[in-house]
C-alpha atoms as a PDB file:
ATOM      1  CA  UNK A   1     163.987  53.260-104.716  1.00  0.00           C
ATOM      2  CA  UNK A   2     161.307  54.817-101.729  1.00  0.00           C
ATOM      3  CA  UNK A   3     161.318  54.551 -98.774  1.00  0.00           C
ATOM      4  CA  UNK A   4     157.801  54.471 -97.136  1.00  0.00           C
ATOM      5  CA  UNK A   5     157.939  55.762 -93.811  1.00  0.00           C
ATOM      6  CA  UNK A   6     155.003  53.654 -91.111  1.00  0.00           C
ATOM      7  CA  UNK A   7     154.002  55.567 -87.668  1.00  0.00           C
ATOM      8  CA  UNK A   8     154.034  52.983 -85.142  1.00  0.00           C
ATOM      9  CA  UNK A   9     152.214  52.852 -81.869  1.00  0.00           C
ATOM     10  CA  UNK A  10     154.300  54.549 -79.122  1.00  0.00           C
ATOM     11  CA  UNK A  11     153.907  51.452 -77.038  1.00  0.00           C
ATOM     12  CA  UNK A  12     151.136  48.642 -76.592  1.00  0.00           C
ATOM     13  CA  UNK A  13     149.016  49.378 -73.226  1.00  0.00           C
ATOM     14  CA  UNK A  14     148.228  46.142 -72.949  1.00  0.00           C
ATOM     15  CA  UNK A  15     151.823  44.818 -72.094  1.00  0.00           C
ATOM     16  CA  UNK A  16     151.962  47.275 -68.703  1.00  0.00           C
ATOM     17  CA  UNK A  17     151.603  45.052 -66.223  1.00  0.00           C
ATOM     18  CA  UNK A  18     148.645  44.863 -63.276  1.00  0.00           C
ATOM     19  CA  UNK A  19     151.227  45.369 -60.023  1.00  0.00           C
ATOM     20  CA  UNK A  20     152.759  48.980 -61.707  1.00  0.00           C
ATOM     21  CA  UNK A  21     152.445  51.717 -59.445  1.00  0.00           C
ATOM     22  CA  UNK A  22     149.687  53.626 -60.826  1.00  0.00           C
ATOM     23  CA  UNK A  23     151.553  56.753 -61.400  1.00  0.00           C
ATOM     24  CA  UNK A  24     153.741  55.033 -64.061  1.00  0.00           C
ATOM     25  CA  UNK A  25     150.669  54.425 -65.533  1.00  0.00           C
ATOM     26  CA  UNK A  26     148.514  57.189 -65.350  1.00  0.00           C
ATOM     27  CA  UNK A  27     149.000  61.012 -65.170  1.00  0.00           C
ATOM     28  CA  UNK A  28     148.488  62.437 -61.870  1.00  0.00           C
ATOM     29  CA  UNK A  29     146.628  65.898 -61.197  1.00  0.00           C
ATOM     30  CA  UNK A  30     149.330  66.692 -58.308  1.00  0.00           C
ATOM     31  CA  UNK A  31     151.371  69.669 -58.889  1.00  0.00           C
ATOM     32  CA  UNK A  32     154.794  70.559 -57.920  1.00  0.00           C
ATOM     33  CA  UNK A  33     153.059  73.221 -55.099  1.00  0.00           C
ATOM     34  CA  UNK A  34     150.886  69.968 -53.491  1.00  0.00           C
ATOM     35  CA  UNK A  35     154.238  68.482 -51.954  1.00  0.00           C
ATOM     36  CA  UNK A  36     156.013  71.667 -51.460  1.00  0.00           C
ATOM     37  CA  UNK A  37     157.782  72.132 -47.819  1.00  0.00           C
ATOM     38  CA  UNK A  38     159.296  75.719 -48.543  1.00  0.00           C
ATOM     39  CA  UNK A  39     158.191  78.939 -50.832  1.00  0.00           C
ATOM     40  CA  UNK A  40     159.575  81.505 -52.382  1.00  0.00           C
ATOM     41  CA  UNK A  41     158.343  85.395 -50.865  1.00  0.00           C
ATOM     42  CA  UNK A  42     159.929  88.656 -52.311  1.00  0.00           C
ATOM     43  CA  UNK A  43     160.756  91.431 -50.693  1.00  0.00           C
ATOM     44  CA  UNK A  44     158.853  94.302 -52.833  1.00  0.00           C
ATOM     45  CA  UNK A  45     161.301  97.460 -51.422  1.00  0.00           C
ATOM     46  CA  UNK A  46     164.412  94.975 -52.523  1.00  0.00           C
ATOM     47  CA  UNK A  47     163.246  93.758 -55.962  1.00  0.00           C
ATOM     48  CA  UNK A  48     164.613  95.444 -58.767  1.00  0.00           C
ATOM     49  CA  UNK A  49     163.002  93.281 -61.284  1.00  0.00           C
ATOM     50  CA  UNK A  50     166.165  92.731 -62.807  1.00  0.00           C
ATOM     51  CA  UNK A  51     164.652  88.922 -63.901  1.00  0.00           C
ATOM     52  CA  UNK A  52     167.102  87.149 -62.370  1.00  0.00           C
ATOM     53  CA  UNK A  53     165.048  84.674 -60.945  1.00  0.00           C
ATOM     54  CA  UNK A  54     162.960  84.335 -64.224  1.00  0.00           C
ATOM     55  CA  UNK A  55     165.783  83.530 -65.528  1.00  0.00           C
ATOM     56  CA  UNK A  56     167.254  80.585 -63.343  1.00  0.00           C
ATOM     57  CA  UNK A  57     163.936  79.508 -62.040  1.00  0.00           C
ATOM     58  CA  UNK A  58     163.243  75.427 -63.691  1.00  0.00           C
ATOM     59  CA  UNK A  59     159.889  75.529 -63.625  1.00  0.00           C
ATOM     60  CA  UNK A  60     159.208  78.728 -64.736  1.00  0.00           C
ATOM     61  CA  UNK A  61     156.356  79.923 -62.048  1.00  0.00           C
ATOM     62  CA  UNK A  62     158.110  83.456 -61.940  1.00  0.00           C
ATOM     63  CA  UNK A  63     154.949  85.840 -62.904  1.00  0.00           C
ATOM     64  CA  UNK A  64     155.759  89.560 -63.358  1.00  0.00           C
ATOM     65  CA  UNK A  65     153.914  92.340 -61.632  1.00  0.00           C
ATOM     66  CA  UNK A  66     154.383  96.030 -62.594  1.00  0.00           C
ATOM     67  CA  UNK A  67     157.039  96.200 -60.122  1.00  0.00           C
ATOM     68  CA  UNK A  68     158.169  92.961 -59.001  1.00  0.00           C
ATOM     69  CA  UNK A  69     157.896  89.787 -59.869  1.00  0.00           C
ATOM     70  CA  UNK A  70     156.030  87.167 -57.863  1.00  0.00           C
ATOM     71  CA  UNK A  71     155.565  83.077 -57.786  1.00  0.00           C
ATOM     72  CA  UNK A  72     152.945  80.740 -59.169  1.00  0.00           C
ATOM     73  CA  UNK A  73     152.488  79.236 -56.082  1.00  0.00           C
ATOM     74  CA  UNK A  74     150.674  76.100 -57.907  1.00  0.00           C
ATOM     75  CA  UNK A  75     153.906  75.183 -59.797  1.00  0.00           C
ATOM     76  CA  UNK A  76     156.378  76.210 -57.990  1.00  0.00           C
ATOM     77  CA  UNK A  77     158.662  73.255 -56.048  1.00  0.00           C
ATOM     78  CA  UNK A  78     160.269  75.125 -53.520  1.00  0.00           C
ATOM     79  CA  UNK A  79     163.736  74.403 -54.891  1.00  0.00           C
ATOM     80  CA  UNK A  80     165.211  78.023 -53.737  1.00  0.00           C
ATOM     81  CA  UNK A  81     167.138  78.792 -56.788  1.00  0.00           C
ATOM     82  CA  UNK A  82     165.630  81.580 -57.262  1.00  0.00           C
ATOM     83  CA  UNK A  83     166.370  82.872 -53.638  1.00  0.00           C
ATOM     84  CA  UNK A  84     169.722  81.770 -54.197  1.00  0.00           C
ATOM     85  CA  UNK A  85     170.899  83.600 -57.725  1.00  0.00           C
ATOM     86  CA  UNK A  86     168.768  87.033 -56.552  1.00  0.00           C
ATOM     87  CA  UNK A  87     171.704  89.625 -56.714  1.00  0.00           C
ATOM     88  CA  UNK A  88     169.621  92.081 -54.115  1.00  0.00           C
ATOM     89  CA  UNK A  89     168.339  89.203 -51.726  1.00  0.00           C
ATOM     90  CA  UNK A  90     164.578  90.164 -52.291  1.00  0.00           C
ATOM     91  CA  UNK A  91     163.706  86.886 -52.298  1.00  0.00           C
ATOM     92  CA  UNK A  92     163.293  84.128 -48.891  1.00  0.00           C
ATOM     93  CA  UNK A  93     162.208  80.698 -48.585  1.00  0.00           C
ATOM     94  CA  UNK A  94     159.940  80.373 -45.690  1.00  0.00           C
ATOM     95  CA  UNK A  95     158.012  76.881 -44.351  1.00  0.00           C
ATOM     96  CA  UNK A  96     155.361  75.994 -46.168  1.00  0.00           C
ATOM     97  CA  UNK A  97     153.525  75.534 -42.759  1.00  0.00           C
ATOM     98  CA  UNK A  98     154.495  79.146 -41.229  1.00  0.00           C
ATOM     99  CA  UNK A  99     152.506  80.530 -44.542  1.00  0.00           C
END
């Protein structure tokens, strides 16, 4: 006995309903760095580039430089993990607004 195995539709767009917010409908261009209210800056005489903050960081924006490592500003939600777990401090959150 076989089995046939059927893709099916992941869901039927015409059953969303009119009053939906729109973002549960449709993707949004905003990134994580369009509604951020603090950002990550290293301090380039602290950083060891021990990667750390590669490491912990959950959206991974952490770019490396020859001798630091630095922040995708565009991704990056201003959590401040990564100012949190770095071992030499190198790193501060600072208003978005004093940038």
């Amino acid at each position: 006995m076989s089995m046939k195995h059927q893709a099916y539709a992941m869901f039927d767009s015409s059953t969303i309903p009119d009053d939906l917010c729109p973002i549960a409908t449709k993707p949004t261009p905003m990134l994580p760095g369009d509604w951020r209210s603090m950002r990550p800056v290293v301090d380039r005489a602290k950083c060891v580039k021990c990667a750390v903050c590669w490491l912990y960081c959950p959206v991974q924006c952490v770019v490396e430089r020859p001798a630091w490592f630095d922040f995708n500003l565009k991704t990056c939600k201003g959590c401040g993990i990564c100012a949190t777990e770095c071992p030499q401090r190198a790193i501060a959150m600072i208003e978005e607004a004093s940038a």
